[in-house]
Protein backbone atom coordinates (compact mmCIF):
# COMPACT_ATOMS: atom_id res chain seq x y z
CA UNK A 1 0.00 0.00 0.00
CA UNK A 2 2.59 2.22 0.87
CA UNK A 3 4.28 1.73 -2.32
CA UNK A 4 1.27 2.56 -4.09
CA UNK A 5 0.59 5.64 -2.29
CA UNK A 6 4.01 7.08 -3.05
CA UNK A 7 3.40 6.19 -6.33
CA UNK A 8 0.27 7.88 -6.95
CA UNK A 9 1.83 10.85 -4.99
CA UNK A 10 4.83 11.36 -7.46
CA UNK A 11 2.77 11.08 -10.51
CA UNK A 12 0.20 13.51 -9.45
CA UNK A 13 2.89 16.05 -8.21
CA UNK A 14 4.40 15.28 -11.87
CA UNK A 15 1.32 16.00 -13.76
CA UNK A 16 0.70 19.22 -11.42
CA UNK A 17 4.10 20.74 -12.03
CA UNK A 18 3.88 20.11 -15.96
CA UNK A 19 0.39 21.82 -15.73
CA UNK A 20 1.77 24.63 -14.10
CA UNK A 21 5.30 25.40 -15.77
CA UNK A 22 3.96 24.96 -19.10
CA UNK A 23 0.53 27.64 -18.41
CA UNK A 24 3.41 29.87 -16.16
CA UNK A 25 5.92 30.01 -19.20
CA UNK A 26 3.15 31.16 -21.23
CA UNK A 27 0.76 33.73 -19.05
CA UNK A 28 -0.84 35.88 -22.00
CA UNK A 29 -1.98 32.42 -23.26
CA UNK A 30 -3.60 31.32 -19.98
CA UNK A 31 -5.14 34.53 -19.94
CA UNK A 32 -6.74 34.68 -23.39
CA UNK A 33 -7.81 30.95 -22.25
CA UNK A 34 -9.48 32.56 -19.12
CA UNK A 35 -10.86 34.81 -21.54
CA UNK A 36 -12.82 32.41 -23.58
CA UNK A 37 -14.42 30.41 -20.43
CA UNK A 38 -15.59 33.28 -18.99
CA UNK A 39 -17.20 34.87 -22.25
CA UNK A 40 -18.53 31.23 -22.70
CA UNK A 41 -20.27 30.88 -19.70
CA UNK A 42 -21.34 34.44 -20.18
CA UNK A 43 -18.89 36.07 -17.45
CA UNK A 44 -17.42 38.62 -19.69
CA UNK A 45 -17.37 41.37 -16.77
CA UNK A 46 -14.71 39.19 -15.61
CA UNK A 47 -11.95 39.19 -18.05
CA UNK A 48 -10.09 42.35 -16.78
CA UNK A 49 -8.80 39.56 -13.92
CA UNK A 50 -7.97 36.85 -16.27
CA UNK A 51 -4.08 37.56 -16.18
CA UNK A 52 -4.27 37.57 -12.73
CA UNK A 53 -6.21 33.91 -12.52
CA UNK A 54 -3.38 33.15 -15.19
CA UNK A 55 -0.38 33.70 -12.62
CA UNK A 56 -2.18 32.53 -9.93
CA UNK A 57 -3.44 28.99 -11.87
CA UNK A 58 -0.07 28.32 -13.14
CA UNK A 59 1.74 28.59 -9.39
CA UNK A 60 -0.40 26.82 -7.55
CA UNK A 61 -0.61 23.91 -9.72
CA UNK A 62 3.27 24.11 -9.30
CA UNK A 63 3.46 24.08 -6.22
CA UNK A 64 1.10 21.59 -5.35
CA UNK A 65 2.96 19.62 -7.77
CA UNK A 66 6.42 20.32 -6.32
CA UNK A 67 4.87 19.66 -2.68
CA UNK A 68 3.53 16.25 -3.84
CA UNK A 69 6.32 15.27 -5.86
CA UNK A 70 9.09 15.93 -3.26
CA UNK A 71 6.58 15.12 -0.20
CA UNK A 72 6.74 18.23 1.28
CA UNK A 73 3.93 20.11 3.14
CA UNK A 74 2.13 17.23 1.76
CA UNK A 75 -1.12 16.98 4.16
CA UNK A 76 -1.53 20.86 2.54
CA UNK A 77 -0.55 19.86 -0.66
CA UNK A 78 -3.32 17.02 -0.85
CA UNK A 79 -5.80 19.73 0.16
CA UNK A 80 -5.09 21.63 -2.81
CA UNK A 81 -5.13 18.65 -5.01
CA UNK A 82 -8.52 17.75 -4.28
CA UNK A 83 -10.05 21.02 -4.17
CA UNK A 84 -8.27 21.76 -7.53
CA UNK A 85 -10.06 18.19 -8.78
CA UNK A 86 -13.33 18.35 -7.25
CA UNK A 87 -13.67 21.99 -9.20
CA UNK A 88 -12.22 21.32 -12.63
CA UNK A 89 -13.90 17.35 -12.48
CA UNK A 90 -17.12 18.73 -13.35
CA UNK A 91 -16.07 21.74 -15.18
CA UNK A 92 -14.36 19.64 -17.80
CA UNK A 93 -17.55 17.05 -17.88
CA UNK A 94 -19.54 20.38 -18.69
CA UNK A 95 -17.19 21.60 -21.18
CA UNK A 96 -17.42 17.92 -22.90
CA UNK A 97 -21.11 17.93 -23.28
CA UNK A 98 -22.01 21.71 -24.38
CA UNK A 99 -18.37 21.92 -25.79
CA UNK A 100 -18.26 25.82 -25.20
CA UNK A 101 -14.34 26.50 -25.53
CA UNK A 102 -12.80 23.04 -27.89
CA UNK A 103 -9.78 22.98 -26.17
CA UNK A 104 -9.76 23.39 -22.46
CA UNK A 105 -6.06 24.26 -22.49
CA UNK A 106 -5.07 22.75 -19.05
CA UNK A 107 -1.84 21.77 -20.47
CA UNK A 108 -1.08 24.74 -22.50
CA UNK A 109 0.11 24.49 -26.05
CA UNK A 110 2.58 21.83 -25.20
CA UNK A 111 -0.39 19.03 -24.78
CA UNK A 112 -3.40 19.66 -26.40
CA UNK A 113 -6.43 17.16 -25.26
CA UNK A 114 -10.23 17.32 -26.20
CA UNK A 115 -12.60 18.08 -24.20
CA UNK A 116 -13.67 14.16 -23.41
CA UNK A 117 -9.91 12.97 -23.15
CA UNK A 118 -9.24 15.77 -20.70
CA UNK A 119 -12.80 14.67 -18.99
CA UNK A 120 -11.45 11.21 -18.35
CA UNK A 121 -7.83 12.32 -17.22
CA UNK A 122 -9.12 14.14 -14.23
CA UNK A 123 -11.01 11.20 -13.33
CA UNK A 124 -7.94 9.19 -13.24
CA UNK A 125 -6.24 12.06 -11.81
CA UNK A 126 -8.91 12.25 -9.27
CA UNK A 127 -9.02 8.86 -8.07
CA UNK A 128 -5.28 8.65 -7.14
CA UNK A 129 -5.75 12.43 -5.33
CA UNK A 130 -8.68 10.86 -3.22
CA UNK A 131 -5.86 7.73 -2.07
CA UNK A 132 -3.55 10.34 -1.10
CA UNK A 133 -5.72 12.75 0.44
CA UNK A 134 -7.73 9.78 2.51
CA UNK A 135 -3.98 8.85 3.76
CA UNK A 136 -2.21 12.50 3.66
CA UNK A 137 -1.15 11.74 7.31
CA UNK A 138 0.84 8.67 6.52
CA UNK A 139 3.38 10.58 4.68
CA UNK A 140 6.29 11.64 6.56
CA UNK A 141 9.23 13.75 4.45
CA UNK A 142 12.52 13.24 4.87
CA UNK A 143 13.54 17.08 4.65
CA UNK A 144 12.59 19.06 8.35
CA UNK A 145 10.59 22.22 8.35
CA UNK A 146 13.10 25.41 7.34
CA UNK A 147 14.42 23.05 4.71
CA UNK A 148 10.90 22.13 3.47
CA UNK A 149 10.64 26.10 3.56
CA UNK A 150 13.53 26.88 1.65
CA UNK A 151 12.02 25.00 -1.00
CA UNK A 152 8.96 26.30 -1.23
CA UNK A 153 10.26 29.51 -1.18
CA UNK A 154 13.14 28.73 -3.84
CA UNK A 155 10.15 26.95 -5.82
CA UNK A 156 7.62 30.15 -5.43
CA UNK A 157 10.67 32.58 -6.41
CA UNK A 158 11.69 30.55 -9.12
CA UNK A 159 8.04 30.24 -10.71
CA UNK A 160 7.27 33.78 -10.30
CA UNK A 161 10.53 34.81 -12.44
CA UNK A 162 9.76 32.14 -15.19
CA UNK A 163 5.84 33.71 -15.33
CA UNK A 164 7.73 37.23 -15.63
CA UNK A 165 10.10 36.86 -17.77
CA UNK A 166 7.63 35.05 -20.57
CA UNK A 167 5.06 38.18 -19.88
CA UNK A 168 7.08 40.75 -20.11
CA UNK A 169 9.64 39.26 -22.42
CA UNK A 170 8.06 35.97 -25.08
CA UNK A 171 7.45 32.36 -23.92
CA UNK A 172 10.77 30.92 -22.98
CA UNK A 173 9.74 27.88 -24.83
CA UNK A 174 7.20 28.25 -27.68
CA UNK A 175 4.95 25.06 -28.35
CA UNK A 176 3.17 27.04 -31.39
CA UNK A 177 2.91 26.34 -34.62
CA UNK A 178 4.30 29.58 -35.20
CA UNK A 179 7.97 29.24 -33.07
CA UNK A 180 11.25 30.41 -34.70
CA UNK A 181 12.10 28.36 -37.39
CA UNK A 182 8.71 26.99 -38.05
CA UNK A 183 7.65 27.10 -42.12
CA UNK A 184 3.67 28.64 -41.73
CA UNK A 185 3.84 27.49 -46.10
CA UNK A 186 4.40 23.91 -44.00
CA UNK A 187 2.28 24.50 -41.05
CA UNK A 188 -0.79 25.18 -43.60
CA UNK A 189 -0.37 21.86 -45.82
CA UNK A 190 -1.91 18.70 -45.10
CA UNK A 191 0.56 15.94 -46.21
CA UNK A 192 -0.62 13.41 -48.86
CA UNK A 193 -3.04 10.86 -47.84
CA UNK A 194 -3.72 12.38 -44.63
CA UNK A 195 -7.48 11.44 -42.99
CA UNK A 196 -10.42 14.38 -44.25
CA UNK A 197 -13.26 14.72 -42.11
CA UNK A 198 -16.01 12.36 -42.48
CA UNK A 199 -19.56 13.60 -42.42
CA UNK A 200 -23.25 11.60 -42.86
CA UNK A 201 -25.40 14.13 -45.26
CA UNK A 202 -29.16 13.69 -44.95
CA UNK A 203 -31.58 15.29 -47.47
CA UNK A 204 -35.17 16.42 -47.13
CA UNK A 205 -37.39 16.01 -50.07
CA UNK A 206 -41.28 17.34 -49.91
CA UNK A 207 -44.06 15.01 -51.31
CA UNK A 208 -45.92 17.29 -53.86
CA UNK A 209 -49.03 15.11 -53.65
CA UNK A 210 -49.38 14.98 -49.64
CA UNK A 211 -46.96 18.13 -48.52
CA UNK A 212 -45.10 15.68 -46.18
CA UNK A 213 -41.31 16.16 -45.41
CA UNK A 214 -39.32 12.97 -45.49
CA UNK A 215 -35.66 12.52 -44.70
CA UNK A 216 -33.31 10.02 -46.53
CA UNK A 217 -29.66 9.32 -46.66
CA UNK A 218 -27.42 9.13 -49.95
CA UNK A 219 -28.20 5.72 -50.60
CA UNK A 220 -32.01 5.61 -51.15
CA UNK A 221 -32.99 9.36 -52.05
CA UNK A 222 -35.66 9.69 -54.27
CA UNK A 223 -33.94 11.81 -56.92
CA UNK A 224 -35.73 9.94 -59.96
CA UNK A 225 -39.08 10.61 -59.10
CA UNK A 226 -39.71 13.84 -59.56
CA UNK A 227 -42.94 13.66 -60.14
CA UNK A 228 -44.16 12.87 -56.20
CA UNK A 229 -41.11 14.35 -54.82
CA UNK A 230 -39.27 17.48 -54.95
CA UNK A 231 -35.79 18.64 -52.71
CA UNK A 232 -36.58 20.41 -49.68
CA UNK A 233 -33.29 21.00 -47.49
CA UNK A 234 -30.02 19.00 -46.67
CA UNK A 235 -28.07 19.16 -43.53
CA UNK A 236 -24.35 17.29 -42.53
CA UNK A 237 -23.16 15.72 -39.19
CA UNK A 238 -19.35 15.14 -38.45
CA UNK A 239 -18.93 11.59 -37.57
CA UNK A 240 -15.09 11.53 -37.72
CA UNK A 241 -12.32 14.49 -37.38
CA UNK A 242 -9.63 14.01 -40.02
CA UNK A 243 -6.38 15.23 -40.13
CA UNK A 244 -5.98 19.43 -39.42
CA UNK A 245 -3.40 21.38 -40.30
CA UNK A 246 -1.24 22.79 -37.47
CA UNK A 247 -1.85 26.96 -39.29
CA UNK A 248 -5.40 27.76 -40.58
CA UNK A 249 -7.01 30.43 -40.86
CA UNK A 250 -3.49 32.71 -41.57
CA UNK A 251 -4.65 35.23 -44.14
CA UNK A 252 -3.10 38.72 -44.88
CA UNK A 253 -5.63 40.57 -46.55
CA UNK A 254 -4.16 43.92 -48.00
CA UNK A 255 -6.61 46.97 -47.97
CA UNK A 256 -5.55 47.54 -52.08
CA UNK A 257 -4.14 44.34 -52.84
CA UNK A 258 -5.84 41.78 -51.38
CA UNK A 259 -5.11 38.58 -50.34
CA UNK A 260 -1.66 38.49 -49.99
CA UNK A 261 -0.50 35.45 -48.26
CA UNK A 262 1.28 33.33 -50.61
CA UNK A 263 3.13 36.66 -52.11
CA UNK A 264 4.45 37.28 -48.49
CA UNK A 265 5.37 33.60 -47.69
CA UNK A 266 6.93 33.07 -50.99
CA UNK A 267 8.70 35.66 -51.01
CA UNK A 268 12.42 35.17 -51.41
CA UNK A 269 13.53 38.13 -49.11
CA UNK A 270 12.61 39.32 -45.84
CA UNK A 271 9.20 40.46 -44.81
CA UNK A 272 8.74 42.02 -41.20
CA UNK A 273 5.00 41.82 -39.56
CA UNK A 274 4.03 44.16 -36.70
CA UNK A 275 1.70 42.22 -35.16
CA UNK A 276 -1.23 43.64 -33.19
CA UNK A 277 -4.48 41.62 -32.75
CA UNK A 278 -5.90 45.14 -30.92
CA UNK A 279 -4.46 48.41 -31.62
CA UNK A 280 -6.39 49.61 -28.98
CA UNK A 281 -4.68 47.90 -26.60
CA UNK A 282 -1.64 48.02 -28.12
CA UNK A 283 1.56 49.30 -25.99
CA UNK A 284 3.29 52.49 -27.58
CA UNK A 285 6.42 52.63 -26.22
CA UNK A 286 7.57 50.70 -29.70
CA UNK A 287 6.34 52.63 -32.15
CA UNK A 288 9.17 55.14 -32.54
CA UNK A 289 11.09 52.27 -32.96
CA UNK A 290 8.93 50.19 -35.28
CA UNK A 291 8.62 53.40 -37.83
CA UNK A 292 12.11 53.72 -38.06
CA UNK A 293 12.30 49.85 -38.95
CA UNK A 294 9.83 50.38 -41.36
CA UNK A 295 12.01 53.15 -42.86
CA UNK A 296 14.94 51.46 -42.76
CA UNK A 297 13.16 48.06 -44.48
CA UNK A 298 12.21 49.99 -47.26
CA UNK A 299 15.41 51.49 -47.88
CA UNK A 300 16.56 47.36 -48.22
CA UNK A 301 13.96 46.44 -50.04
CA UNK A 302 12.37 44.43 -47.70
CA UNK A 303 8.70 44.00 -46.97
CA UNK A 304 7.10 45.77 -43.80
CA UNK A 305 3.40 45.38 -42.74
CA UNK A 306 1.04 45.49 -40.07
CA UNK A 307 -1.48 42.75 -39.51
CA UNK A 308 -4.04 43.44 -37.26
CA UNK A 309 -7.79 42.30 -36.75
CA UNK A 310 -8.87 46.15 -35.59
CA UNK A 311 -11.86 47.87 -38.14
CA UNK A 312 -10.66 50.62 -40.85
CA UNK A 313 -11.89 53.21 -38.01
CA UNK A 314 -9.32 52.25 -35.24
CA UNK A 315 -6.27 51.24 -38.24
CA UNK A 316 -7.23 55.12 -39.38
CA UNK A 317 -7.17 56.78 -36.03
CA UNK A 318 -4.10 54.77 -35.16
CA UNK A 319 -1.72 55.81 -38.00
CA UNK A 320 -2.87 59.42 -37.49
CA UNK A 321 -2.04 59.11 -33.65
CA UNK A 322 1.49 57.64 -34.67
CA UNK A 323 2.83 58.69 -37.66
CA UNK A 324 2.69 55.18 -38.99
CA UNK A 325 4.69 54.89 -42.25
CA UNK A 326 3.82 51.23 -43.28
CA UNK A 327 0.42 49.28 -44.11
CA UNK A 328 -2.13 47.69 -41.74
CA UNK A 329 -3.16 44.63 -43.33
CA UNK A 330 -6.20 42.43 -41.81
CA UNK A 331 -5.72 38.83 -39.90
CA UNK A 332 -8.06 36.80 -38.00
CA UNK A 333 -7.59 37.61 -34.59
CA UNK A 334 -7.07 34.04 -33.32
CA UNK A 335 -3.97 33.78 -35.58
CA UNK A 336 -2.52 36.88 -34.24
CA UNK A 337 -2.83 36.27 -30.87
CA UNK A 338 -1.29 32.51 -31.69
CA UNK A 339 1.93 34.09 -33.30
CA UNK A 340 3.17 35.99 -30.97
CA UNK A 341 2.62 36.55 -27.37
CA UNK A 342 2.89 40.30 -27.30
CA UNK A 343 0.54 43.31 -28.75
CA UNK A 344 2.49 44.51 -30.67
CA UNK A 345 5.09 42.13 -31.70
CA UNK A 346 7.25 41.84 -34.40
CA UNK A 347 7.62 38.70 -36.56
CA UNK A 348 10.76 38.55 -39.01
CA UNK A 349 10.06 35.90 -42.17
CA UNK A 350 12.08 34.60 -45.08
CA UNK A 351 10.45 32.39 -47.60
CA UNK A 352 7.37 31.77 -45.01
CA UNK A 353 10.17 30.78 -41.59
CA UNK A 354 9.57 32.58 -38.96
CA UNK A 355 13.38 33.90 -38.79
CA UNK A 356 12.75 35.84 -35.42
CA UNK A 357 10.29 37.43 -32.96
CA UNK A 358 10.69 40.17 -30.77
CA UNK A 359 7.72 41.44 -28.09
CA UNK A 360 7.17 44.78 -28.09
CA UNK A 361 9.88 45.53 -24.98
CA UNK A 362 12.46 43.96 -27.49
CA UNK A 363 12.32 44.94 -30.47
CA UNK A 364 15.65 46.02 -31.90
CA UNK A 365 16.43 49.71 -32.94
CA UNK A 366 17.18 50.45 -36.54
CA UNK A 367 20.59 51.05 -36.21
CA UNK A 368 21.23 47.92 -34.77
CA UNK A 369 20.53 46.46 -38.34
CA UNK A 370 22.07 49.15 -40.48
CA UNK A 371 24.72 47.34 -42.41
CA UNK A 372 23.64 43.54 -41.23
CA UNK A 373 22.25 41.18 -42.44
CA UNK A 374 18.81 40.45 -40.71
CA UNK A 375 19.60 36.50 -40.23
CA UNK A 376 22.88 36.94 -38.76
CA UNK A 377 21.48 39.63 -36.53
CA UNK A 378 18.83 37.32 -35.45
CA UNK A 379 22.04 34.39 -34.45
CA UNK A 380 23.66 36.70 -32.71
CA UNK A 381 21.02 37.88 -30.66
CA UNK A 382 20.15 34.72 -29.88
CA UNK A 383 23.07 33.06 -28.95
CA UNK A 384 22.93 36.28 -26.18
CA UNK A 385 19.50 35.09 -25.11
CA UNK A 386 20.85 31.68 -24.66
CA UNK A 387 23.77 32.72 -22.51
CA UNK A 388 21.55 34.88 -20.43
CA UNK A 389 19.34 31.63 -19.84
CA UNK A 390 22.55 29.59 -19.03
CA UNK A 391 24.05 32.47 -16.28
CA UNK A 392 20.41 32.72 -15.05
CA UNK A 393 20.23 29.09 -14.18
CA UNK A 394 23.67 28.73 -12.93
CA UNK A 395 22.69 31.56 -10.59
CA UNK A 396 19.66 30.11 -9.46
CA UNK A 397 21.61 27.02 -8.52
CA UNK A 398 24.09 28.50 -6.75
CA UNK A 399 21.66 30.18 -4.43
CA UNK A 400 19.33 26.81 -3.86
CA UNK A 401 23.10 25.11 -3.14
CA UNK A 402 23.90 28.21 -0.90
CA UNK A 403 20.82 28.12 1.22
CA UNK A 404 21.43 24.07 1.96
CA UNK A 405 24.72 24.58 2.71
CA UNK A 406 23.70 27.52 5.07
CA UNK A 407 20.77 24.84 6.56
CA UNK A 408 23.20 22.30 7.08
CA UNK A 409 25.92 24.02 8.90
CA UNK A 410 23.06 26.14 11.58
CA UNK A 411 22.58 22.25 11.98
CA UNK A 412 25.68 21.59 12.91
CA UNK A 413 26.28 24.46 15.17
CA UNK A 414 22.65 24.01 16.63
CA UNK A 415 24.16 20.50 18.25
């Protein structure tokens, strides 16, 4: 039994701290997921607090998961569990009937499960929470309580940074279909005898004689006799999903042009998209900067547009405001928001890869490119993100060693 417990305790603190890292590296993602629910179950005066339910979400499930997993604070840590369980049980066995929001993102990007498959994980999930929680008190850790403190607090403070750093900044890790060095031209294509979708069509023919509505199937339909029957209506049910492309819906429509999307990805050159799914709620503490990229692309040759899913009205009003000196071109919102984590952002492509992305707080001046190539730019910069990653992590190591070491000797001396 006691095997089993320990078991079930690791593999729920496993599945917790996945949950959690993977919604806390990607906050603006949680909250456009909060978003959805609560215009779905018709809670829209809610979504000014979404971010905040998205930090909040993503570090308690980590910590509950990091409790569990390395049986600390584990009688508290069970509590959580269950309440976490006996709340999103039922909300995912809702969300699999009415099917309001398709995916109920509760791993992210980085797992996506249907509604039903997510339905029947939390059942599993639940059942091994109820064995722990019903024997929370036969747990016993092998850390005492200021290291058990240390860390939680080394866990809290490490979480918090990670959710910071991927708001402020982009997603440290991007499970998209849209991450640097993804091909969208790719992402869009369904490979060669890939599954369609599979639908049952049933049509409705009226009976001139008697006025009476029938329904038949493909098979049997009376399309012959038209002297006693006549079409009515026709309707389709899915009965199978086939295969879907990771990108859909990606459309730049130009305001003179039109539909530009295959000119952009095919495009042998660079092409640079400011994105902004809102310019209302756009940050404009890059637009300097982005204007004087736009000058400095066409100087190169080099494509520069704006893709937004804002009417003409708020496009008009927002190029007066700033001076804008490129072209707003129009994108399904969805897409936008997938592409890049930031309003605005900006997207560097070559031949349809995604060559870069910078959020707006990042986005590099103009003279930084002057005389550069674009790619080799983009290397360089991030071969400085990835040392910056590598000295952050060294640093948080040093202080989790530090604090042990500290714990260990006011052992010592405590003898």
């Amino acid at each position: 039994m006691k095997f089993l417990l320990n078991i079930c305790r690791i593999l729920i603190g496993l599945v917790f701290i996945f949950s959690g890292f993977v919604k806390g590296i990607d906050p603006l993602g949680s909250d456009y997921k909060f978003t959805d629910y609560f215009n779905a179950f018709g809670m829209s005066w809610m979504n000014f607090s979404a971010l905040f339910f998205s930090f909040l979400l993503s570090m308690a499930e980590f910590i509950i998961g990091i409790c569990l997993f390395l049986n600390i604070k584990t009688k508290l840590a069970s509590w959580g569990a269950l309440l976490f369980m006996a709340v999103f049980t039922p909300l995912t066995l809702i969300l699999a009937i009415k099917n309001p929001v398709t995916d109920c993102g509760c791993f992210g990007d980085a797992l996506v499960l249907t509604n039903w498959e997510t339905f029947f994980k939390n059942i599993i999930l639940l059942v091994m929470v109820l064995l722990v929680f019903f024997n929370r008190k036969r747990f016993k850790s092998i850390f005492n309580v200021l290291e058990q403190s240390v860390i939680l607090t080394g866990s809290i403070i490490f979480m918090f940074c990670i959710e910071m750093y991927s708001y402020r900044h982009l997603p440290i890790l991007d499970f998209r279909p849209y991450a640097v060095g993804a091909n969208i031209t790719e992402g869009m294509t369904t490979p060669e005898g890939a599954p369609h979708d599979e639908y049952s069509t049933t049509l409705k023919y009226k009976n001139k004689n008697t006025g009476e509505i029938k329904e038949f199937d493909e098979s049997n339909f009376p399309w012959q006799d038209t002297l006693n029957w006549e079409f009515h209506s026709s309707s389709q049910k899915l009965l199978k999903e086939g295969y879907k492309a990771p990108i859909h819906d990606f459309v730049i429509e130009h305001p003179e042009y039109g539909d530009i999307t295959e000119e952009v990805l095919n495009d042998d050159d660079y092409t640079f998209l400011v994105v902004s799914y809102k310019l209302s709620k756009a940050s404009a503490e890059a637009q300097d900067k982005l204007n004087k990229l736009a000058a400095y692309a066409s100087e190169n040759g080099y494509r520069f547009y704006g893709l937004t899913a804002s009417n003409a009205d708020e496009i008009t009003d927002f190029v007066h405001k700033y001076n804008v000196n490129y072209s707003f071109c129009a994108t399904d919102e969805i897409q936008l928001k997938t592409v890049i984590r930031s309003n605005p952002g900006l997207v560097l492509l070559k031949k349809g890869t995604i060559i870069d992305k910078w959020g707006h707080r990042d986005i590099p001046d103009a003279d930084e490119l002057k005389g550069k190539d674009p790619l080799s730019f983009c290397l360089l910069e991030q071969q400085y993100i990835t040392d910056r990653y590598v000295i952050y992590s060294l640093a948080l190591l040093y202080m989790f060693l530090l604090a042990f070491y500290m714990i260990k000797k006011y052992k010592r001396l405590a003898k």
